[in-house]
Protein backbone atom coordinates (compact mmCIF):
# COMPACT_ATOMS: atom_id res chain seq x y z
CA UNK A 1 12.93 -53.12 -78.44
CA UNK A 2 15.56 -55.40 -80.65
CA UNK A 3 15.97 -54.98 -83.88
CA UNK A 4 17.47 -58.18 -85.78
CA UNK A 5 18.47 -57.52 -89.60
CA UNK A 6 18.19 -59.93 -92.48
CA UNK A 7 19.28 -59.77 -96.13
CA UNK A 8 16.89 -60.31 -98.73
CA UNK A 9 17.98 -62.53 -101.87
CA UNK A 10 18.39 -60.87 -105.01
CA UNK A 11 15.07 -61.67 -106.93
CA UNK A 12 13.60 -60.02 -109.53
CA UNK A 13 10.38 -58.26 -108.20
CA UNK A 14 13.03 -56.59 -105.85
CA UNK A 15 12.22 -54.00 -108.94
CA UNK A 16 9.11 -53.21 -106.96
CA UNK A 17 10.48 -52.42 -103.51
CA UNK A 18 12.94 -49.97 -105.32
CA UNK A 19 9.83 -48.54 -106.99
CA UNK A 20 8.10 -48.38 -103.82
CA UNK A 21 11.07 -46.12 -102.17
CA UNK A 22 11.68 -44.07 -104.89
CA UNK A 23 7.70 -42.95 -104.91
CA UNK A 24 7.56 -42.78 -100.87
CA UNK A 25 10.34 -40.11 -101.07
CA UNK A 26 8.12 -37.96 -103.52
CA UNK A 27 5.70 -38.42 -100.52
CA UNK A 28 8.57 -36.95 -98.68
CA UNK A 29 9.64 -34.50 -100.67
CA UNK A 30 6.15 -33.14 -101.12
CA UNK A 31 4.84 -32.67 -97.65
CA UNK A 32 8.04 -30.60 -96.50
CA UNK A 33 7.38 -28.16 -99.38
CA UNK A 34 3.62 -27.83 -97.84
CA UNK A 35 4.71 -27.14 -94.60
CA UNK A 36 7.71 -24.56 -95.97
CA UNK A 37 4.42 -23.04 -98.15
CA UNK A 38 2.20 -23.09 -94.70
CA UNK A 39 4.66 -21.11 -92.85
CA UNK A 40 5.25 -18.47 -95.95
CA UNK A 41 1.68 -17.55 -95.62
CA UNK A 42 1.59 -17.44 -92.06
CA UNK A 43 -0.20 -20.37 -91.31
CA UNK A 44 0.37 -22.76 -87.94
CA UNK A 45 2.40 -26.43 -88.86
CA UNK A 46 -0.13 -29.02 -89.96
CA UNK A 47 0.51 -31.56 -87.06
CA UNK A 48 0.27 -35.50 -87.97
CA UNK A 49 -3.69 -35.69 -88.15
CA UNK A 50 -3.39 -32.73 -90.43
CA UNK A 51 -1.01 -34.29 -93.10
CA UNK A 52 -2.81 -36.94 -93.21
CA UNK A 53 -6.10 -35.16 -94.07
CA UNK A 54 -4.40 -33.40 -96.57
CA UNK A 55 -2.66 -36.74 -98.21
CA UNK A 56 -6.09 -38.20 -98.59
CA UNK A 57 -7.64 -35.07 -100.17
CA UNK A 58 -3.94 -35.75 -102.77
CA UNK A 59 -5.12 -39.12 -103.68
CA UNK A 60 -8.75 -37.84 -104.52
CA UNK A 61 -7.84 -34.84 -106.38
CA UNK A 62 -4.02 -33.89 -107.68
CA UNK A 63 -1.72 -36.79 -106.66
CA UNK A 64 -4.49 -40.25 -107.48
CA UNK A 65 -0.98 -42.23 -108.42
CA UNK A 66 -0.35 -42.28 -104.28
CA UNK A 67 -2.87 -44.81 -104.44
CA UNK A 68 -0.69 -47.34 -105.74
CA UNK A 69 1.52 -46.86 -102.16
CA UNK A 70 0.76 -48.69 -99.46
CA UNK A 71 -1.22 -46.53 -96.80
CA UNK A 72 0.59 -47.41 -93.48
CA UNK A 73 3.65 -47.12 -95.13
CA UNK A 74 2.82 -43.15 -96.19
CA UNK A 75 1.47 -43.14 -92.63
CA UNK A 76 4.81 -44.12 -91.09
CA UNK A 77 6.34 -41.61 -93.27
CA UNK A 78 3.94 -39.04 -92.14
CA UNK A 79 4.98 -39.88 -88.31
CA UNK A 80 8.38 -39.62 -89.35
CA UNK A 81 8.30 -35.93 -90.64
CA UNK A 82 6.15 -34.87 -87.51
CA UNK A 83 8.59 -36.05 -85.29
CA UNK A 84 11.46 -34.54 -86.50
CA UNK A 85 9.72 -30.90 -86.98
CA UNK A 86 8.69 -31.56 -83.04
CA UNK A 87 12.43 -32.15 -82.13
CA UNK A 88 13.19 -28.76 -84.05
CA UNK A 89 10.39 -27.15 -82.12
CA UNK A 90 11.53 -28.52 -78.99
CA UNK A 91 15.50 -27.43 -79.58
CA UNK A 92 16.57 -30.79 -79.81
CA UNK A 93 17.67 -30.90 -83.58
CA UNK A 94 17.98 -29.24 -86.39
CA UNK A 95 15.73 -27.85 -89.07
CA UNK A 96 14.29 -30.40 -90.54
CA UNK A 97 14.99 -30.63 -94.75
CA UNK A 98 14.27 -32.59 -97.92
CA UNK A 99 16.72 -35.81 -98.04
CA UNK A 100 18.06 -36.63 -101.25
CA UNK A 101 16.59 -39.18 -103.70
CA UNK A 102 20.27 -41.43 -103.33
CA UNK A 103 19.78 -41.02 -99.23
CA UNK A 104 16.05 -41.56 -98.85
CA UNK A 105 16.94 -45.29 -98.05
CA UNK A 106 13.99 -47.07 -96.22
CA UNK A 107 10.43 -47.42 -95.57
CA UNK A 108 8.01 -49.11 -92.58
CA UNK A 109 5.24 -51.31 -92.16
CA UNK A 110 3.19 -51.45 -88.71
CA UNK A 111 2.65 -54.42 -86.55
CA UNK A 112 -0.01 -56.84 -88.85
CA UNK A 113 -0.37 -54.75 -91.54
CA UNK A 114 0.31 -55.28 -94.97
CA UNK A 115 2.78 -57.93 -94.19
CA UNK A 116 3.02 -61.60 -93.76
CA UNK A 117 5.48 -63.76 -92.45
CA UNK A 118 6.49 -67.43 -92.77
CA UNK A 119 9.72 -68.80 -91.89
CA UNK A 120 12.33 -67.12 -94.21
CA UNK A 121 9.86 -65.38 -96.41
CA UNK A 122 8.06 -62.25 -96.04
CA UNK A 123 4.80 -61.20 -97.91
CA UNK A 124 4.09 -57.69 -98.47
CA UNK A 125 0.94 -56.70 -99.57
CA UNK A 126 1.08 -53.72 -102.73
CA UNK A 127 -1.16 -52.52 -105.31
CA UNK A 128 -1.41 -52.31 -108.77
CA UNK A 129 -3.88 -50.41 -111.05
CA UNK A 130 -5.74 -53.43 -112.73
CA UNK A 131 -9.04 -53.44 -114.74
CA UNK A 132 -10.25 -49.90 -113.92
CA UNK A 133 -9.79 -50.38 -110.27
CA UNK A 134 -7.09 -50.11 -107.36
CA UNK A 135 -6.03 -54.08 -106.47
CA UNK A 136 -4.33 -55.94 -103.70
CA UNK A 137 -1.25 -57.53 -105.22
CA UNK A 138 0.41 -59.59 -102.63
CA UNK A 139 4.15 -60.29 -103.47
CA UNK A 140 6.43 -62.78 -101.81
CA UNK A 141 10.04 -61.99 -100.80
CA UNK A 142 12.83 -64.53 -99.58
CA UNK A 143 15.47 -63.62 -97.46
CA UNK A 144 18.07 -65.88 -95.82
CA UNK A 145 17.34 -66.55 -91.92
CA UNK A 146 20.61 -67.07 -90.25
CA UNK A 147 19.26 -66.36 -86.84
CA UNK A 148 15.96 -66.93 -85.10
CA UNK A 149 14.27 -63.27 -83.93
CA UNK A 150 12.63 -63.55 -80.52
CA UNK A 151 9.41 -61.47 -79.36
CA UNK A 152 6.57 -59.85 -81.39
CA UNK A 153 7.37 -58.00 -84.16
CA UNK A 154 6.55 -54.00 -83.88
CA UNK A 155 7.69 -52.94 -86.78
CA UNK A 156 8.96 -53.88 -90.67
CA UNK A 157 11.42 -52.13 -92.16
CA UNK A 158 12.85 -52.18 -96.04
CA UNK A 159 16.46 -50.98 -96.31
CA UNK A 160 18.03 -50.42 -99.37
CA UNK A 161 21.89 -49.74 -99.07
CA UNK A 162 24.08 -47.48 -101.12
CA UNK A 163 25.65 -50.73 -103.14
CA UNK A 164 22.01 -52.09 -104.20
CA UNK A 165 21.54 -54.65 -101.99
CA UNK A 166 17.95 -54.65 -99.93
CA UNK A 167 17.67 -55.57 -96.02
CA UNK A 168 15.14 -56.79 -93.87
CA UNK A 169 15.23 -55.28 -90.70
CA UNK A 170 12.45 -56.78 -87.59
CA UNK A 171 11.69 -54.20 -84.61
CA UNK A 172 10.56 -56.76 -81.89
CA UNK A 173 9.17 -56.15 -78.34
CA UNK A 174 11.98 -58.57 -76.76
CA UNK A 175 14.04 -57.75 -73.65
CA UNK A 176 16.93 -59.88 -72.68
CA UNK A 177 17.27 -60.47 -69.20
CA UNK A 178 20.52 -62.57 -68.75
CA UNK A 179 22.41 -59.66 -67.61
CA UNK A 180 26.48 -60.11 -66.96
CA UNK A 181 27.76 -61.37 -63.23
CA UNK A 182 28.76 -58.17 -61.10
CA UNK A 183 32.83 -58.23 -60.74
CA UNK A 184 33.06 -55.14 -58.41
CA UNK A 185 36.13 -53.38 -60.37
CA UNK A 186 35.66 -49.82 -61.57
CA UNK A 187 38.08 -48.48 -64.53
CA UNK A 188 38.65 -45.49 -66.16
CA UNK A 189 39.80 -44.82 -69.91
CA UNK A 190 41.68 -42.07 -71.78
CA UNK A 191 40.99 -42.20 -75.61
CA UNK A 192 44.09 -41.60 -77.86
CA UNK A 193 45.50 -41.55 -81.49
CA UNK A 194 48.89 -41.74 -81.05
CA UNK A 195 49.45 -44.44 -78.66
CA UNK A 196 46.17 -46.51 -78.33
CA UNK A 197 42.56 -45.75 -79.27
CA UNK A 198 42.17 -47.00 -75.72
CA UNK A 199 44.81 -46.61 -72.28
CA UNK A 200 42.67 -47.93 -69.58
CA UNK A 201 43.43 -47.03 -65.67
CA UNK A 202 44.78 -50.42 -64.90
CA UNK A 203 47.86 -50.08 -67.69
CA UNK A 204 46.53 -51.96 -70.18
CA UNK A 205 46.49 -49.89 -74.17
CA UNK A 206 43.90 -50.87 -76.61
CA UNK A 207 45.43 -50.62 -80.25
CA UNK A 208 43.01 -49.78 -82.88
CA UNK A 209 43.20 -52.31 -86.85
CA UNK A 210 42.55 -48.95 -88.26
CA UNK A 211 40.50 -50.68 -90.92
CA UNK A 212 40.08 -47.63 -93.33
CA UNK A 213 43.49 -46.89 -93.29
CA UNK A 214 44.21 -50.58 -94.40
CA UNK A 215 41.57 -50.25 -97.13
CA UNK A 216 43.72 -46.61 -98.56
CA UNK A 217 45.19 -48.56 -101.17
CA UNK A 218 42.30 -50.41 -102.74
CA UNK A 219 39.98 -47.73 -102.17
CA UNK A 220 42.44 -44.93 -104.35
CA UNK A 221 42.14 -47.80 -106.70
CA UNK A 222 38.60 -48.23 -106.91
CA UNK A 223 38.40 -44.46 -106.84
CA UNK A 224 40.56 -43.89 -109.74
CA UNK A 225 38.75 -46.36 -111.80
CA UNK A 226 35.33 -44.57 -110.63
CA UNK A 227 36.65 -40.87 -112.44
CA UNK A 228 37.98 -42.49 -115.46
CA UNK A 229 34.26 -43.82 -116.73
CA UNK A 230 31.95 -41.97 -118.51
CA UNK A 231 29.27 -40.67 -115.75
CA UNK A 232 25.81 -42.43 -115.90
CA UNK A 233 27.56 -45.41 -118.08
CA UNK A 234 27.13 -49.17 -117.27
CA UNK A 235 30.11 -49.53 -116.27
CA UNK A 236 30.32 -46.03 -114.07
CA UNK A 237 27.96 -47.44 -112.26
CA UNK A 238 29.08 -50.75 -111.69
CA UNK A 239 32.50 -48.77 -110.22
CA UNK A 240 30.32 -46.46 -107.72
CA UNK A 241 28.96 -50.06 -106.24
CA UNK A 242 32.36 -51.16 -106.02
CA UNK A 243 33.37 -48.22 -104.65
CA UNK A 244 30.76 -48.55 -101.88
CA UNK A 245 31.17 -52.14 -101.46
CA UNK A 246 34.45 -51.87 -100.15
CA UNK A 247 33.32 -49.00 -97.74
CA UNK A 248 30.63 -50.67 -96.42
CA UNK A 249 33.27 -53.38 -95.73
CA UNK A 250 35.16 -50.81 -93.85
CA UNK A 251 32.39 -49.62 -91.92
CA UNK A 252 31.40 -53.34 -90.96
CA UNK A 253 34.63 -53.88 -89.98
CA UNK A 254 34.86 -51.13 -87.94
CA UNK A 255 31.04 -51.79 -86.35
CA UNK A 256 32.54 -55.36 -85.26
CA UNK A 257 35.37 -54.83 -83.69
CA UNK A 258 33.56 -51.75 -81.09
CA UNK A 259 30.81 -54.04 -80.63
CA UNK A 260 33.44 -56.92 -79.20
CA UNK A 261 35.82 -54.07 -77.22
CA UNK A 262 32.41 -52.75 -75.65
CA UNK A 263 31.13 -56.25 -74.92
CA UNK A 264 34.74 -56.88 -73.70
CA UNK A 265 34.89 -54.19 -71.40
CA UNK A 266 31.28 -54.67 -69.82
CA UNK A 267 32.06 -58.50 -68.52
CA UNK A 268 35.15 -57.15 -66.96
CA UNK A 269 34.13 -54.44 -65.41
CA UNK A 270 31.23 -52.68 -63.48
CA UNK A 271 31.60 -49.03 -63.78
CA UNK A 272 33.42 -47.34 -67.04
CA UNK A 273 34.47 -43.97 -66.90
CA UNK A 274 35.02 -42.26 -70.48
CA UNK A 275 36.09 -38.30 -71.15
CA UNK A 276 34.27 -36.01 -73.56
CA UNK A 277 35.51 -35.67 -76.95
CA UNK A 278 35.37 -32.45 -79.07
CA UNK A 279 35.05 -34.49 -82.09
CA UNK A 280 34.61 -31.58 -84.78
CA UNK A 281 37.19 -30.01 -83.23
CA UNK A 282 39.29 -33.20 -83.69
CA UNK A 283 38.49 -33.58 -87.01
CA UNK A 284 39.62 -30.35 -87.73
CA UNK A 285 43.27 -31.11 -86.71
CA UNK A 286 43.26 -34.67 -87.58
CA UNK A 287 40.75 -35.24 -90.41
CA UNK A 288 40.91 -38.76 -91.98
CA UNK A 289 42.19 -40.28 -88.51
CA UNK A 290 40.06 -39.53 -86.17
CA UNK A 291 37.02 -40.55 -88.66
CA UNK A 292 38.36 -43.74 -89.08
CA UNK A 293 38.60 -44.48 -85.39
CA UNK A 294 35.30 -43.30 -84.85
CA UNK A 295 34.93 -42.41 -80.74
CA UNK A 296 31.77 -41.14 -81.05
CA UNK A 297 30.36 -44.39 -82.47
CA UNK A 298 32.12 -46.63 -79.72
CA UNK A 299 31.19 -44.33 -76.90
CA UNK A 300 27.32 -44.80 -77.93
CA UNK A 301 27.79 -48.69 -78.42
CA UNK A 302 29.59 -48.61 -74.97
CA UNK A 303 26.86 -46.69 -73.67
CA UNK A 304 24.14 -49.24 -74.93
CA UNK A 305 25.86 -52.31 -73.57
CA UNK A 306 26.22 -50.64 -69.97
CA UNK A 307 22.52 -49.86 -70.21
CA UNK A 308 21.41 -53.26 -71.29
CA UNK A 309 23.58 -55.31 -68.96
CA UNK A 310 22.91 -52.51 -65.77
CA UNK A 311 26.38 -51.56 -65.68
CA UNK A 312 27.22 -47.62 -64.44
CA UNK A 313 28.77 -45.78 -67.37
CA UNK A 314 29.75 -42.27 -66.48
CA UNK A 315 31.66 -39.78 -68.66
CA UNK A 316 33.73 -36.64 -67.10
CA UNK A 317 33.14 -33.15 -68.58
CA UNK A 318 35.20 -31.79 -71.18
CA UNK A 319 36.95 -29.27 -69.87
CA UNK A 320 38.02 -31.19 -66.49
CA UNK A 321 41.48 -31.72 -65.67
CA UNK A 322 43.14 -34.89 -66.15
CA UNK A 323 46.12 -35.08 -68.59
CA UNK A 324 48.35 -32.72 -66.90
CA UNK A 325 47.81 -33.47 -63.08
CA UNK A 326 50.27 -36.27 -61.40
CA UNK A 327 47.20 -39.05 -60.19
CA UNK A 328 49.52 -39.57 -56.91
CA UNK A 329 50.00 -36.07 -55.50
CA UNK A 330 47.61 -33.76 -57.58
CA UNK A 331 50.87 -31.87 -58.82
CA UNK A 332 49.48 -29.62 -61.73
CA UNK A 333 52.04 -29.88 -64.66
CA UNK A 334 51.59 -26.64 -66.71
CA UNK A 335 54.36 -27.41 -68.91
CA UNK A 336 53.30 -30.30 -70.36
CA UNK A 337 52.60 -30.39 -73.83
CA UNK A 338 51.27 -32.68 -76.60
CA UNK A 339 54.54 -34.03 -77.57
CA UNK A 340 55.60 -35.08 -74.27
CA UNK A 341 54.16 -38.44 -73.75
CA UNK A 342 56.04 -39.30 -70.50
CA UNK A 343 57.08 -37.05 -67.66
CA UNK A 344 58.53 -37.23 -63.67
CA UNK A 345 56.59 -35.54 -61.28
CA UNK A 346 58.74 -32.60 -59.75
CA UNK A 347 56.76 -32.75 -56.54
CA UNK A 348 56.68 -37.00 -55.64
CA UNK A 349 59.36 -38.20 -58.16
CA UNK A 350 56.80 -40.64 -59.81
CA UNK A 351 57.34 -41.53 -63.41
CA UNK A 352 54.13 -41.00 -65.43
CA UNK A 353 52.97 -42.47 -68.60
CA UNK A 354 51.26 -39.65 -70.40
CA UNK A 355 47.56 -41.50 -71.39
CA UNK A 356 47.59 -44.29 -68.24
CA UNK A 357 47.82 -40.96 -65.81
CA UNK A 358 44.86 -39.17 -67.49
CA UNK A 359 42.99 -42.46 -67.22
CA UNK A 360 43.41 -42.66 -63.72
CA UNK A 361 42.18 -39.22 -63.48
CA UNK A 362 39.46 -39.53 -65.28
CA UNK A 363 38.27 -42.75 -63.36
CA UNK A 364 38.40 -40.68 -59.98
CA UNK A 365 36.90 -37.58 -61.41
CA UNK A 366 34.09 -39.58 -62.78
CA UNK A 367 33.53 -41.67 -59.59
CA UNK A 368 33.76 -38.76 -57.90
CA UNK A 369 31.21 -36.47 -59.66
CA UNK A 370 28.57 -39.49 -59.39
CA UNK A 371 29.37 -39.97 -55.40
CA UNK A 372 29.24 -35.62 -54.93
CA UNK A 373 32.33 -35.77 -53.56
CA UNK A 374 34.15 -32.46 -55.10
């Protein structure tokens, strides 16, 4: 599956797609209230097939304004609430709960159905209520086309972001299958905050732009301006998409620049060795930092790009060893502490750089663990 994202031009019947989320999320809203009221009274979870009995018996009896929705899109929104109470069944998430009006962001149209395409404009078919009876209203949408999508298209999805603005995002069946020219190196990589986000095995530091912390000025700015209007005013709200613009700036920024390191480090090398990160534990001690380097989201791009271009990614354990033995003798330094970013080994005399020794360690305990060689 690729997914290729468009933005949709501002147009006024965008009105209706805002609409159309707002009343899906009552949808939403409603059928985890049933289930919380099912289990109360002792009665199993209503699987998909079952909430979707019970939405048509809605539309026929209490809830006959559902009609107006589109019925694969409450469908897909069905799916999506089964799926995550089977993931919380299965251990593999959380319970699931109601999401906020603001954060209920999207909704989904299946493969040729109620949806047309043609070049850069997309026709969704709606409803409106019109001379006594339910109608098909088919309304065109325009959205600018700066790429060609390949494959057949899965899935539609409508995305509307925190600063107002609506995306068009295409689920397609395509696989790419130029995949990157083997070099034969392996490296390993140590991820940092003082030094570089990134000391890789071979010597080389990665520095991080840090884009959020470049941003601290105009977003204290913006944020100022935001707590000095009068909440739910015109121009309150015009401050909180400010506000937003600017962070999704940040975050678009920051997006970019992993996607280029990750792409970077896959055409250079065959086999990547990361560590594992206690990142809430991080956060803890180094809050606004470590948030704004964001390893967790690099490590999953990383791990994408390895998988799509068959390159070996491998990650060491947490609690393995590699900042404080010397990578030449296996001299355990149990002095060493955060502060001391380079040290002499007191058994072979070698002069260590604090991050490029744990990298090496952590490329030969990685390479190691995959071969079974303990």
């Amino acid at each position: 599956m690729k997914t290729y994202k468009y933005k949709m031009s501002d147009q006024s019947n965008l009105i209706r797609l805002g609409n159309l989320i707002d009343d899906v999320h009552q949808v939403h809203a409603y059928f985890h209230r049933w289930q919380r009221q099912r289990y109360k009274e002792g009665l199993p979870y209503a699987n998909y097939a079952a909430m979707c009995e019970h939405l048509t018996e809605c539309k026929q009896t209490t809830q006959p304004h559902w009609n107006a929705l589109p019925s694969q899109v409450l469908q897909e929104e069905l799916k999506r609430i089964d799926a995550a109470y089977q993931r919380f069944f299965k251990k593999q998430g959380g319970k699931p709960h109601i999401k906020p009006r603001h954060k209920f962001k999207s909704v989904t149209f299946r493969a040729q159905a109620g949806w047309k395409l043609s070049d850069n404009r997309i026709t969704l078919t709606l409803r409106k209520y019109n001379r006594g009876k339910w109608r098909y209203d088919r309304v065109p949408y325009t959205f600018f086309k700066h790429r060609a999508f390949e494959g057949k298209i899965r899935t539609v999805t409508i995305k509307r972001d925190t600063v107002g603005d609506y995306w068009l995002f295409l689920t397609t069946d395509f696989t790419d299958t130029e995949l990157l020219q083997p070099t034969g190196e392996s490296v390993g990589a140590d991820f940092g905050m003082k030094d570089a986000f990134l000391t890789l095995s071979n010597g080389e530091k990665i520095q991080s732009p840090q884009f959020l912390k470049q941003s601290l000025k105009a977003l204290r700015t913006l944020s100022k301006s935001l707590y000095r209007k009068v909440k739910g005013s015109g121009n309150w709200w015009r401050a909180v998409r400010q506000l937003a613009r600017l962070y999704r700036k940040v975050s678009n920024q920051r997006r970019d620049w992993h996607w280029k390191l990750a792409n970077d480090l896959c055409k250079r090398f065959d086999t990547i060795v990361l560590e594992t990160l206690n990142i809430d534990g991080m956060k803890r001690l180094w809050g606004r930092k470590v948030s704004d380097l964001a390893f967790y989201q690099f490590v999953e791009m990383l791990r994408y790009k390895c998988q799509k271009h068959k390159r070996q990614f491998l990650q060491v354990e947490q609690w393995t060893a590699t900042t404080k033995p010397c990578s030449n003798c296996g001299y355990h330094n149990k002095d060493l502490s955060l502060s001391d970013r380079r040290w002499i080994c007191p058994k072979c005399n070698l002069h260590h750089d604090r991050d490029i020794n744990a990298a090496i360690n952590i490329k030969r305990a990685g390479i190691a663990a995959q071969s079974g060689v303990i």
